[in-house]
N, C-alpha and C. Protein backbone atom coordinates (compact mmCIF):
# COMPACT_ATOMS: atom_id res chain seq x y z
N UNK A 1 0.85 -1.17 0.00
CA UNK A 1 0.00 0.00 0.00
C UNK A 1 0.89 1.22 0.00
N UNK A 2 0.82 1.88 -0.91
CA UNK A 2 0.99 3.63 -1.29
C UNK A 2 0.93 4.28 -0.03
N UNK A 3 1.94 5.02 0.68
CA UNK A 3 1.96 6.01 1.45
C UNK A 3 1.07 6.97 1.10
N UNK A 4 -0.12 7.76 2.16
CA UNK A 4 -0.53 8.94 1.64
C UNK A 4 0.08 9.96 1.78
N UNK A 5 -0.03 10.98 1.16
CA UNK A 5 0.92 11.99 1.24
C UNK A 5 -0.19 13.23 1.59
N UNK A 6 -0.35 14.01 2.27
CA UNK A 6 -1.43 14.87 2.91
C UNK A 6 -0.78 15.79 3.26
N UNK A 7 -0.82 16.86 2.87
CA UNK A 7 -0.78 18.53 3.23
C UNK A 7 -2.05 19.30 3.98
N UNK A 8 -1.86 19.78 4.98
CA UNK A 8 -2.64 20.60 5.81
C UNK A 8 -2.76 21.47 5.14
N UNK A 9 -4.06 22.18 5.04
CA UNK A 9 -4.55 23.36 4.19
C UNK A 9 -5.72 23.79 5.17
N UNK A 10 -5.51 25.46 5.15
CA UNK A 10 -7.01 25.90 5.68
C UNK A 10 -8.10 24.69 5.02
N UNK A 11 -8.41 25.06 3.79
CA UNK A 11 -9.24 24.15 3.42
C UNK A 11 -9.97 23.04 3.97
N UNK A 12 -8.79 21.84 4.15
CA UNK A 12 -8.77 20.57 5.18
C UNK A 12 -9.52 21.40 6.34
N UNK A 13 -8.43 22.25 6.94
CA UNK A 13 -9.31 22.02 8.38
C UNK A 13 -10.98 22.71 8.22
N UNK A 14 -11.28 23.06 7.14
CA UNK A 14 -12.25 24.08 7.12
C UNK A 14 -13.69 22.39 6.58
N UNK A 15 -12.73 21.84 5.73
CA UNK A 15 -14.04 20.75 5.56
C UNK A 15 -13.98 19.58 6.78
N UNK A 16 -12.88 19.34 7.36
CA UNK A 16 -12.93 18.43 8.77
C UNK A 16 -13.73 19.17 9.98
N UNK A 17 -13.64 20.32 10.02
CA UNK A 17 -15.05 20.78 10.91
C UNK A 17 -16.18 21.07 10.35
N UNK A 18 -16.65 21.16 9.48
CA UNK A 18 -17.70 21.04 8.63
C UNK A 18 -18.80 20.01 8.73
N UNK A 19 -17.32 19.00 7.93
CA UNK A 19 -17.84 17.52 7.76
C UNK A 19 -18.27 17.34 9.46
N UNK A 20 -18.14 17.63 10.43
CA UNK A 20 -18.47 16.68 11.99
C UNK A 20 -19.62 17.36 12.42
N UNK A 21 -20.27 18.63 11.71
CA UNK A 21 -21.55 19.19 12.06
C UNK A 21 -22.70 18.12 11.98
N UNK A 22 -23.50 18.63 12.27
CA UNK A 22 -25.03 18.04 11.63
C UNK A 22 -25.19 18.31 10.24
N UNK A 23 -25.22 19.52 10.11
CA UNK A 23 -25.34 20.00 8.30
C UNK A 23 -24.77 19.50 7.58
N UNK A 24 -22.85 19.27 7.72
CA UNK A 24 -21.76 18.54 7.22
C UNK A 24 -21.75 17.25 6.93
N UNK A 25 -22.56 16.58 7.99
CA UNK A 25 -22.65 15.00 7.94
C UNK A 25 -24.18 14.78 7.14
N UNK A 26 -25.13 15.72 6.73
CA UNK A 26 -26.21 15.47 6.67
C UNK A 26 -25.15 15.40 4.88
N UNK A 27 -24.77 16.68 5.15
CA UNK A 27 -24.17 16.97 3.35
C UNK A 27 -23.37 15.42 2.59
N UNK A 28 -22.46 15.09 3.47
CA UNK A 28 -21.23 14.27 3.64
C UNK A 28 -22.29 12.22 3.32
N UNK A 29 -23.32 12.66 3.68
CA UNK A 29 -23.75 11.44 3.96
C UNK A 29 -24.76 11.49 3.07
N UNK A 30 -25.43 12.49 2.37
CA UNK A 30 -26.78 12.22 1.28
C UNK A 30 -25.74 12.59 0.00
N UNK A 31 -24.70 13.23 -0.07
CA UNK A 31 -24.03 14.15 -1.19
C UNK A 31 -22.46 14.01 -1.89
N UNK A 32 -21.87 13.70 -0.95
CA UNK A 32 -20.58 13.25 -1.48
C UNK A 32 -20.05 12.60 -1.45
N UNK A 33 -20.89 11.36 -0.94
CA UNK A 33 -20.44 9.65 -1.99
C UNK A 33 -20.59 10.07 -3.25
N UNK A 34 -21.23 10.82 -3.48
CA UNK A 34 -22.06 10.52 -4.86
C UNK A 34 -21.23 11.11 -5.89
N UNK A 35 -20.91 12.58 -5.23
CA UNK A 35 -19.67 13.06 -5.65
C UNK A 35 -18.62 12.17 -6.24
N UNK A 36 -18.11 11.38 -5.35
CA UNK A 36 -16.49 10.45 -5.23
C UNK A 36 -17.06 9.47 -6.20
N UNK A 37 -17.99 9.34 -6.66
CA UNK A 37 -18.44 8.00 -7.08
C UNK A 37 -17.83 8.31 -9.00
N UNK A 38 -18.82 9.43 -8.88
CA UNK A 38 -18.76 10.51 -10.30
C UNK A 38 -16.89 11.03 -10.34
N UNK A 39 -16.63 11.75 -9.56
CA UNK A 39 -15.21 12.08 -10.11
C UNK A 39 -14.01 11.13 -10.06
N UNK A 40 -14.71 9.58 -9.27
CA UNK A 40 -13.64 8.50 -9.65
C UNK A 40 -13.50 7.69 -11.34
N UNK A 41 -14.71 8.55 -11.54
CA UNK A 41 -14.84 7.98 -13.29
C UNK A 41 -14.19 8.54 -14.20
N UNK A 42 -13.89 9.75 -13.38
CA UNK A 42 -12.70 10.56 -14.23
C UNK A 42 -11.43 9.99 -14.89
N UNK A 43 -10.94 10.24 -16.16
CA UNK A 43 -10.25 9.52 -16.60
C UNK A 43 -8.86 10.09 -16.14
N UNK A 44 -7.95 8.93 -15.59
CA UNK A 44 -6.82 9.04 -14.26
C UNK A 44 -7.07 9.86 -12.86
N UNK A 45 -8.25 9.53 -12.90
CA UNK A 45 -8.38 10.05 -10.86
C UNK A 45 -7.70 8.72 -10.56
N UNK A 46 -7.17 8.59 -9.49
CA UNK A 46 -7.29 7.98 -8.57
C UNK A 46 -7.38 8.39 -7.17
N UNK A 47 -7.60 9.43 -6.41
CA UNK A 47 -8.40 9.60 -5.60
C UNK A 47 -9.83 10.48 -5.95
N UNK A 48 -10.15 10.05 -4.32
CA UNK A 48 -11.45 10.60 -4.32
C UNK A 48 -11.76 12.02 -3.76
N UNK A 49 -13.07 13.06 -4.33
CA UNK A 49 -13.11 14.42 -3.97
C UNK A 49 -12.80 14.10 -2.70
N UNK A 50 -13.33 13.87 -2.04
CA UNK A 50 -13.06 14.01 -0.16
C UNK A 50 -11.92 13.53 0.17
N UNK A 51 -11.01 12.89 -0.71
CA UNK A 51 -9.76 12.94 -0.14
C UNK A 51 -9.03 13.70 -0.10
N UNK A 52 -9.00 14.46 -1.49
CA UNK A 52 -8.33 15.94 -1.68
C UNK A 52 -9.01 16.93 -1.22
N UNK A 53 -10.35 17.44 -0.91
CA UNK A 53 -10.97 18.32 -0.09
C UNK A 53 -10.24 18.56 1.07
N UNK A 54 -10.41 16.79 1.86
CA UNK A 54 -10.04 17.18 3.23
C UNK A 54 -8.76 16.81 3.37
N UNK A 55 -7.85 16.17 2.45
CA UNK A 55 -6.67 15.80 3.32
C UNK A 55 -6.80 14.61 3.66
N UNK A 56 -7.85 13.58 3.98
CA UNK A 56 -7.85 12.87 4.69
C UNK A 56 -7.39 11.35 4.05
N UNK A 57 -7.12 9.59 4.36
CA UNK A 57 -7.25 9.23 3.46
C UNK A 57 -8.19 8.51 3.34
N UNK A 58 -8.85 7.94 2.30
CA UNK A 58 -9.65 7.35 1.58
C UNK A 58 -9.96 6.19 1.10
N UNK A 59 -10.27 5.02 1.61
CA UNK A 59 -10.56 4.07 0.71
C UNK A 59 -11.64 3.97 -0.11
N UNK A 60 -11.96 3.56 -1.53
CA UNK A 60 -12.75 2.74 -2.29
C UNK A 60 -13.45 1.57 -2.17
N UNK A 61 -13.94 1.40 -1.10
CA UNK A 61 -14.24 -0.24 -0.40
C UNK A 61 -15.46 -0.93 -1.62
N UNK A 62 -15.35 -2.23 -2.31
CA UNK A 62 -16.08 -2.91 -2.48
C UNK A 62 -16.40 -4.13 -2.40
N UNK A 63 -17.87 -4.46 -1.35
CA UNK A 63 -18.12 -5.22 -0.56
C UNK A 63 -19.22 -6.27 -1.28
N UNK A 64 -19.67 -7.02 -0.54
CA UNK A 64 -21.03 -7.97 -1.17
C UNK A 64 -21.99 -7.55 -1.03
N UNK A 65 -22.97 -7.20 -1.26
CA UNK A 65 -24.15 -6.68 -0.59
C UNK A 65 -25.15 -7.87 0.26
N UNK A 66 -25.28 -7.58 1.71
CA UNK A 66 -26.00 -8.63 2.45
C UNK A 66 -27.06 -9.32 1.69
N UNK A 67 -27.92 -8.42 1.11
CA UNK A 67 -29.02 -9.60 0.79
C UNK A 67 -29.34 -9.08 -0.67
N UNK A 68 -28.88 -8.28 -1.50
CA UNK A 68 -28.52 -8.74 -3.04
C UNK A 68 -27.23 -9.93 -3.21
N UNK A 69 -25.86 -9.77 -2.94
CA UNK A 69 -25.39 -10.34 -3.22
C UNK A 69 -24.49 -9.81 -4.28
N UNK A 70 -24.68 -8.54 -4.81
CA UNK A 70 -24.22 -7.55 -6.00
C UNK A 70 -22.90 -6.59 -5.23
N UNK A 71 -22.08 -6.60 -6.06
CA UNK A 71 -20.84 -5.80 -5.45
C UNK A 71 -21.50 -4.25 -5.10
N UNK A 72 -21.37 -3.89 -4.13
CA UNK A 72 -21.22 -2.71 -3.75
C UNK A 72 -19.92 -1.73 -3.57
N UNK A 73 -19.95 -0.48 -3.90
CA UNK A 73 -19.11 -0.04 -3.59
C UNK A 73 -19.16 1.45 -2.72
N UNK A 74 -18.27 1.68 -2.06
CA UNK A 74 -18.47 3.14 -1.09
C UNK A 74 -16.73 3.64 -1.23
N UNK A 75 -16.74 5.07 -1.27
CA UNK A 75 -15.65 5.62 -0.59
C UNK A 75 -15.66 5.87 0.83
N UNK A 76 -14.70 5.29 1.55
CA UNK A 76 -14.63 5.31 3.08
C UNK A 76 -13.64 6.24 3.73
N UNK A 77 -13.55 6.74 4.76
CA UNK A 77 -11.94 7.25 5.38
C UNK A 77 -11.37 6.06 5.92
N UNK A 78 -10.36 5.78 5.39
CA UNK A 78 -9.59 4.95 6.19
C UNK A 78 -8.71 5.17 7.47
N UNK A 79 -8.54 4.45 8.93
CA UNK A 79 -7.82 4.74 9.73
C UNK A 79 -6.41 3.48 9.63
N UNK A 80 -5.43 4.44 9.31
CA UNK A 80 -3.98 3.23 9.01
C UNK A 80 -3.82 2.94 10.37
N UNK A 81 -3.07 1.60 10.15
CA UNK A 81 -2.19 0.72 11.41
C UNK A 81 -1.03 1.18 11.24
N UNK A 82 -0.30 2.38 12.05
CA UNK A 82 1.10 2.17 12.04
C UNK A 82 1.42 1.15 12.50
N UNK A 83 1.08 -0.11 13.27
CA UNK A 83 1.73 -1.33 13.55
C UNK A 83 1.90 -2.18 12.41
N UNK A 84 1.32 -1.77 11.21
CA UNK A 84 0.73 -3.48 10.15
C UNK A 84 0.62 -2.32 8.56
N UNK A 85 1.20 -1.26 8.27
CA UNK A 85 1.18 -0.61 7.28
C UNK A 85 0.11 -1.00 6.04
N UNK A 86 0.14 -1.97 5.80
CA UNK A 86 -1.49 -2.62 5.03
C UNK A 86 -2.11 -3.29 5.23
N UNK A 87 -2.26 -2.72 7.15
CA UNK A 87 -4.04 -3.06 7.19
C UNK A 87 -4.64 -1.50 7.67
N UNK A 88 -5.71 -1.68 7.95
CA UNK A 88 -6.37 -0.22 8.02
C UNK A 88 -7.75 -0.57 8.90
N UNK A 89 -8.35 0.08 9.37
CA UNK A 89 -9.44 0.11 9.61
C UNK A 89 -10.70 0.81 9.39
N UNK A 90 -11.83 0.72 9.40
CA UNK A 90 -13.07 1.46 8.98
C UNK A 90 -14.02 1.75 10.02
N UNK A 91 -14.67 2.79 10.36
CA UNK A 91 -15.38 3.47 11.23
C UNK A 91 -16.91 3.35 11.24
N UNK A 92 -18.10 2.36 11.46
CA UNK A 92 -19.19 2.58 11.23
C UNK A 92 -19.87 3.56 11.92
N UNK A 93 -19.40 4.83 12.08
CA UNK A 93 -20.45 5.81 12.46
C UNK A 93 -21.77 6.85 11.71
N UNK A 94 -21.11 6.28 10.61
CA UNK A 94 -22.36 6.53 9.48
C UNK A 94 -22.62 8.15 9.55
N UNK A 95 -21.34 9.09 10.03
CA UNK A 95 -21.46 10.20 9.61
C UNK A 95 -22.62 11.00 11.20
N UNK A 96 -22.61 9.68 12.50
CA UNK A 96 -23.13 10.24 13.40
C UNK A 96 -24.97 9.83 13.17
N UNK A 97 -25.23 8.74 12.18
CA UNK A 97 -26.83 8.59 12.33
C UNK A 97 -26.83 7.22 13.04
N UNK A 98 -28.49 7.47 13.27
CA UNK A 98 -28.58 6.27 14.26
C UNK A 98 -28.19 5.05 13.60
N UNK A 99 -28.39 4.83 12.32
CA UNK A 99 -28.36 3.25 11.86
C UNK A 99 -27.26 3.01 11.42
N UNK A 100 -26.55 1.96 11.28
CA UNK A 100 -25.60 1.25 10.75
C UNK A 100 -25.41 1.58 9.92
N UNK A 101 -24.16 1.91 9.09
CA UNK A 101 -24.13 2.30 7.33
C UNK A 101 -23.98 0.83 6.74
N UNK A 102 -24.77 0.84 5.50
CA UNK A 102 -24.96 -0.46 4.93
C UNK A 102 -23.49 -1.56 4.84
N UNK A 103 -22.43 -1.03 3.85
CA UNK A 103 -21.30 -1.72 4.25
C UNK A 103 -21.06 -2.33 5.45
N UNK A 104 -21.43 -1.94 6.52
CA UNK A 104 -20.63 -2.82 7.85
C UNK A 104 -21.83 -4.02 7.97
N UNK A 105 -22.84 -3.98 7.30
CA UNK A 105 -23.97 -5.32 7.22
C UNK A 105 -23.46 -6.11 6.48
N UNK A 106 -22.37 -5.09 5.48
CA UNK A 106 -21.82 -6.35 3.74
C UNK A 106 -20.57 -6.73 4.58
N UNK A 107 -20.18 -6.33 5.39
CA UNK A 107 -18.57 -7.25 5.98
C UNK A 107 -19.31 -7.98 6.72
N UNK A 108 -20.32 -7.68 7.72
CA UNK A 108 -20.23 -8.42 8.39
C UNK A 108 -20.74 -10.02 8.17
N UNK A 109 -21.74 -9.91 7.19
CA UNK A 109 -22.56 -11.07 6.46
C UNK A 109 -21.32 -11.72 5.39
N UNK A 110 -20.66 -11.24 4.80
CA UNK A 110 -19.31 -12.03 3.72
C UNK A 110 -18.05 -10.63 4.07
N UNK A 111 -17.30 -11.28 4.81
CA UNK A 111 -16.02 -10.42 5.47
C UNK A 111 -15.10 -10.15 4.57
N UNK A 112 -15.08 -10.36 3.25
CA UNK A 112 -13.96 -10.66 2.33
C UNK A 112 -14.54 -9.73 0.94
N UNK A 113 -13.35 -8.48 1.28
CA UNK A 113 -13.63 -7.68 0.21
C UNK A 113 -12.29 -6.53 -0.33
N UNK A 114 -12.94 -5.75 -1.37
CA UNK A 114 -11.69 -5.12 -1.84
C UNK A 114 -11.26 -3.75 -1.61
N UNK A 115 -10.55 -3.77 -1.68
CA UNK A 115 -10.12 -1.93 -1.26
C UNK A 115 -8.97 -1.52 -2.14
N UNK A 116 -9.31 -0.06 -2.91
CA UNK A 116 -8.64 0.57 -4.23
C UNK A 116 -8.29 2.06 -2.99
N UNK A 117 -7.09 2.14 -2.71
CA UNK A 117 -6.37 3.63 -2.41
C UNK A 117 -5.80 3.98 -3.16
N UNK A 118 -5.76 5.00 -3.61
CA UNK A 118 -4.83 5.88 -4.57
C UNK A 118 -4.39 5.09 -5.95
N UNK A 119 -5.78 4.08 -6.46
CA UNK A 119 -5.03 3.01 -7.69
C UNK A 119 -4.99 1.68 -7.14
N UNK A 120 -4.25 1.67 -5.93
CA UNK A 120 -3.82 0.24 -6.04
C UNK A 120 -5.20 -0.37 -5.43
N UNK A 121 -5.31 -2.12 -5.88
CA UNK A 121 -6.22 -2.78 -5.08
C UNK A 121 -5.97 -3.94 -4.64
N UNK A 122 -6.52 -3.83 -3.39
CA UNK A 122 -6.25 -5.27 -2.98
C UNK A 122 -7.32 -5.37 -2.19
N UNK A 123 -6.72 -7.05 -2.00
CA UNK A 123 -7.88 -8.05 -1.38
C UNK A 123 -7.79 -8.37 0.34
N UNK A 124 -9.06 -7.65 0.96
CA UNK A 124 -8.90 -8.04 2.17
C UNK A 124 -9.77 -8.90 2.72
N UNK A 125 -9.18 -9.49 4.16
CA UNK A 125 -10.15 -9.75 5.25
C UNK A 125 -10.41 -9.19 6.27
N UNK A 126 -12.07 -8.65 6.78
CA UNK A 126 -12.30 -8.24 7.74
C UNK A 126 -12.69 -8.95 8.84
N UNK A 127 -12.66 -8.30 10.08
CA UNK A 127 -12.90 -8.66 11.49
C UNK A 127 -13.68 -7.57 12.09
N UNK A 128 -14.49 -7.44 13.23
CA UNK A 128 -14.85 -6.49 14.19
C UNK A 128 -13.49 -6.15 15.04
N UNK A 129 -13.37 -5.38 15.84
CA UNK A 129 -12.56 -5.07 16.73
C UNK A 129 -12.84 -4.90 17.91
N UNK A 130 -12.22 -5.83 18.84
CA UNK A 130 -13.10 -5.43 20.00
C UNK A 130 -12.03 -5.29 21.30
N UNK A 131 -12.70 -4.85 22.49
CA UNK A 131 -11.85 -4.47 23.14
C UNK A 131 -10.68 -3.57 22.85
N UNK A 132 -9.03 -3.85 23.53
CA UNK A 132 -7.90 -3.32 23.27
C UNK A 132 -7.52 -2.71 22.04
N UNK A 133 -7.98 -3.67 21.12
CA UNK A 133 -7.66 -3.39 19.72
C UNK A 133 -9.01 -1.99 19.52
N UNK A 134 -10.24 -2.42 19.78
CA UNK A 134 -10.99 -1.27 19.50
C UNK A 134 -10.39 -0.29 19.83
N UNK A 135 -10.13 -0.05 21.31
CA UNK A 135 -9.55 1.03 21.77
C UNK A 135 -9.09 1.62 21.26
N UNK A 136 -7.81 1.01 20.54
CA UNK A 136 -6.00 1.49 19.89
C UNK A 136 -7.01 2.17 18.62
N UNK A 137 -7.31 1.27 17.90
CA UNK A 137 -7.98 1.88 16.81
C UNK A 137 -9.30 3.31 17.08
N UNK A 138 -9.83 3.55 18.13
CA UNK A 138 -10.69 4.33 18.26
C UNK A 138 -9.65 5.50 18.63
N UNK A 139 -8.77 5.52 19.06
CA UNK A 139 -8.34 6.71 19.33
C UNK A 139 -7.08 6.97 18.25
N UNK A 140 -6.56 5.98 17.35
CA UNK A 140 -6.07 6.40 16.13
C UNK A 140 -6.92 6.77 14.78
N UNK A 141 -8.53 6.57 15.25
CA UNK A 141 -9.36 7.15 14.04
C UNK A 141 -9.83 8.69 14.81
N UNK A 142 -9.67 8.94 15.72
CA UNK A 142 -9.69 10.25 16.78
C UNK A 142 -8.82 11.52 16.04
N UNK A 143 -7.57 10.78 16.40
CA UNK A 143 -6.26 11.19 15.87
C UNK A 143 -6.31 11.76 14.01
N UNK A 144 -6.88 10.27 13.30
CA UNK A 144 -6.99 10.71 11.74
C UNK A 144 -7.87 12.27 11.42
N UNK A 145 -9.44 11.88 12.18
CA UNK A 145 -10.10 13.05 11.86
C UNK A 145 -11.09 13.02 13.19
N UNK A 146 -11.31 14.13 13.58
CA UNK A 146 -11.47 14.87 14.86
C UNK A 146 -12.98 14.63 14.74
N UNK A 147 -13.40 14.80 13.98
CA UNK A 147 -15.40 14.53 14.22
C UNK A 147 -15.70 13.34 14.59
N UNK A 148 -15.17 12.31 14.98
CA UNK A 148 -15.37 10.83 15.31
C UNK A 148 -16.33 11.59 16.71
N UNK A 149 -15.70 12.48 17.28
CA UNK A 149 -16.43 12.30 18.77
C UNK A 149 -17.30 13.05 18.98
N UNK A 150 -18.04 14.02 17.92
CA UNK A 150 -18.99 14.29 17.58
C UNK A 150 -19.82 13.24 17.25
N UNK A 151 -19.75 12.76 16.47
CA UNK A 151 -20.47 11.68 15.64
C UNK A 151 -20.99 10.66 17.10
N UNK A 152 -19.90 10.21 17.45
CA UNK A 152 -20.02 9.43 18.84
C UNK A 152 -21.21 10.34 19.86
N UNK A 153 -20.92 11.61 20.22
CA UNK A 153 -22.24 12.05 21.13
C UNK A 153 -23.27 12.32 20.27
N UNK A 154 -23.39 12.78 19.09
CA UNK A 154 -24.52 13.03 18.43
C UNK A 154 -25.50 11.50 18.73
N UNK A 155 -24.94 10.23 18.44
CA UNK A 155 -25.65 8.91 19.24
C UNK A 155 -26.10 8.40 20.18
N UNK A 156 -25.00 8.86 20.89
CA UNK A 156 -25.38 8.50 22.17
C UNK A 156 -25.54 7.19 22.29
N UNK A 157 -26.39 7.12 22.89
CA UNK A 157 -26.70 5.22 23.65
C UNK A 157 -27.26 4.56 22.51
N UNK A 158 -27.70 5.14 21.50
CA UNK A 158 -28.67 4.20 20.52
C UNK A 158 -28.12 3.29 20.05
N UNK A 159 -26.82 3.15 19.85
CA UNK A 159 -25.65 2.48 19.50
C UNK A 159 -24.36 2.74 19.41
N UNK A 160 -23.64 1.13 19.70
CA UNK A 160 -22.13 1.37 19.20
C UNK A 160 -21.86 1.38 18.18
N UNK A 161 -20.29 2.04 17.93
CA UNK A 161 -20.03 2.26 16.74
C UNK A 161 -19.13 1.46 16.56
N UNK A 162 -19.12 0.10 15.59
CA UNK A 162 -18.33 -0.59 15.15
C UNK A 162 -17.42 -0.09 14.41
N UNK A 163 -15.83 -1.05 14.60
CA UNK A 163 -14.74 -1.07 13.67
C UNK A 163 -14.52 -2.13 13.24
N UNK A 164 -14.01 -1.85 11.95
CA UNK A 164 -13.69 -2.74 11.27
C UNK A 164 -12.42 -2.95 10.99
N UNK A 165 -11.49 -3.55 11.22
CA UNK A 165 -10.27 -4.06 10.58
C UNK A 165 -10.10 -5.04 9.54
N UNK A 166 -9.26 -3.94 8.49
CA UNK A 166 -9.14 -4.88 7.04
C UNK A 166 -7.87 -4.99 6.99
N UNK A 167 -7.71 -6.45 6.63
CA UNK A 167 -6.43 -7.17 6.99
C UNK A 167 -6.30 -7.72 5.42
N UNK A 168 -4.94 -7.14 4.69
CA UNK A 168 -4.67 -7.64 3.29
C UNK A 168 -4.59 -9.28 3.20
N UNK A 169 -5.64 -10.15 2.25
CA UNK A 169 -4.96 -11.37 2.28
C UNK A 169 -3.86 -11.49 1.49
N UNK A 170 -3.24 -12.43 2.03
CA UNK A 170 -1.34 -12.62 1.44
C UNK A 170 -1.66 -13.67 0.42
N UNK A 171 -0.99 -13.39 -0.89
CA UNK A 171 -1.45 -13.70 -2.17
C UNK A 171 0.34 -14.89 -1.51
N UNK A 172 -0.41 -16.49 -2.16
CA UNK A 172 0.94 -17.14 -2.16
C UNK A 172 1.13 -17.68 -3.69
N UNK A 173 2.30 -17.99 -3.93
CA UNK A 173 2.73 -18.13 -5.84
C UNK A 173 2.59 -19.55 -6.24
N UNK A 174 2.09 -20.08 -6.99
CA UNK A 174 1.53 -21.18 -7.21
C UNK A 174 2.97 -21.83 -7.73
């Protein structure tokens, strides 16, 4: 996996507090998937608007869909493992709404899916995270982008917010 390379810009910080509003996440969550979806069709994007907006990085996740069965796909923020450089984790806070965002129903029902950063793709396996590991990971997706704990009180008790850890499978040579 490609190092991201991220420059701080007013900008960044201007759409990372944005994005953790109500308005931001209402925007972020009806509006600019849709965005990333459209300017990844661009011929040689390989990232996505919200990666270069905010700075932040980005995965391309495509998953199974629970009960089609049809590839789905989403742009996600990814939170890196400095311990494990290609694995990463994923945040189900759905932008701070009460329900689950659909993807964490497609890992959790078939765990085995793909992820495109900056071009490259590969093939992972997911897990929940729980405990210690949640932890480490909740406060290194804290660290990535600061609205996690917005998102987190905007919920409150209605639910937890699952992580996901995507773990590259290791391709062996026939």
């Amino acid at each position: 996996m490609m190092a991201q390379r991220t420059f701080a810009t007013p900008l960044h910080a201007f759409v990372k507090k944005f994005a953790s509003t109500k308005p931001g996440a209402w925007f972020g969550a009806q509006v600019l998937h849709h965005c990333d979806r459209l300017f990844l069709k661009l011929p040689g994007r390989r990232r996505t608007l919200t990666g270069i907006i905010s700075g932040l990085p980005v995965v391309t996740l495509t998953t199974t869909g629970a009960k089609s069965g049809l590839p789905r796909t989403v742009p996600l923020l990814c939170i890196r493992d400095p311990e494990a450089p290609k694995r990463f984790a994923l945040v189900a806070s759905n932008w701070g709404q009460r329900h689950y965002p659909a993807w964490y129903h497609n890992l959790k029902a078939t765990p085995q899916a793909s992820g495109n950063i900056q071009g490259e793709v590969v093939q992972y396996n997911a897990h929940e995270a729980e405990g210690d590991e949640y932890q480490r990971f909740w406060e290194l997706a804290q660290a990535t982008y600061p609205g996690f704990p917005n998102y987190k009180k905007r919920i409150g008790d209605q639910r937890h917010i699952p992580i996901m850890v995507m773990t590259p499978v290791e391709v062996t040579p026939d």
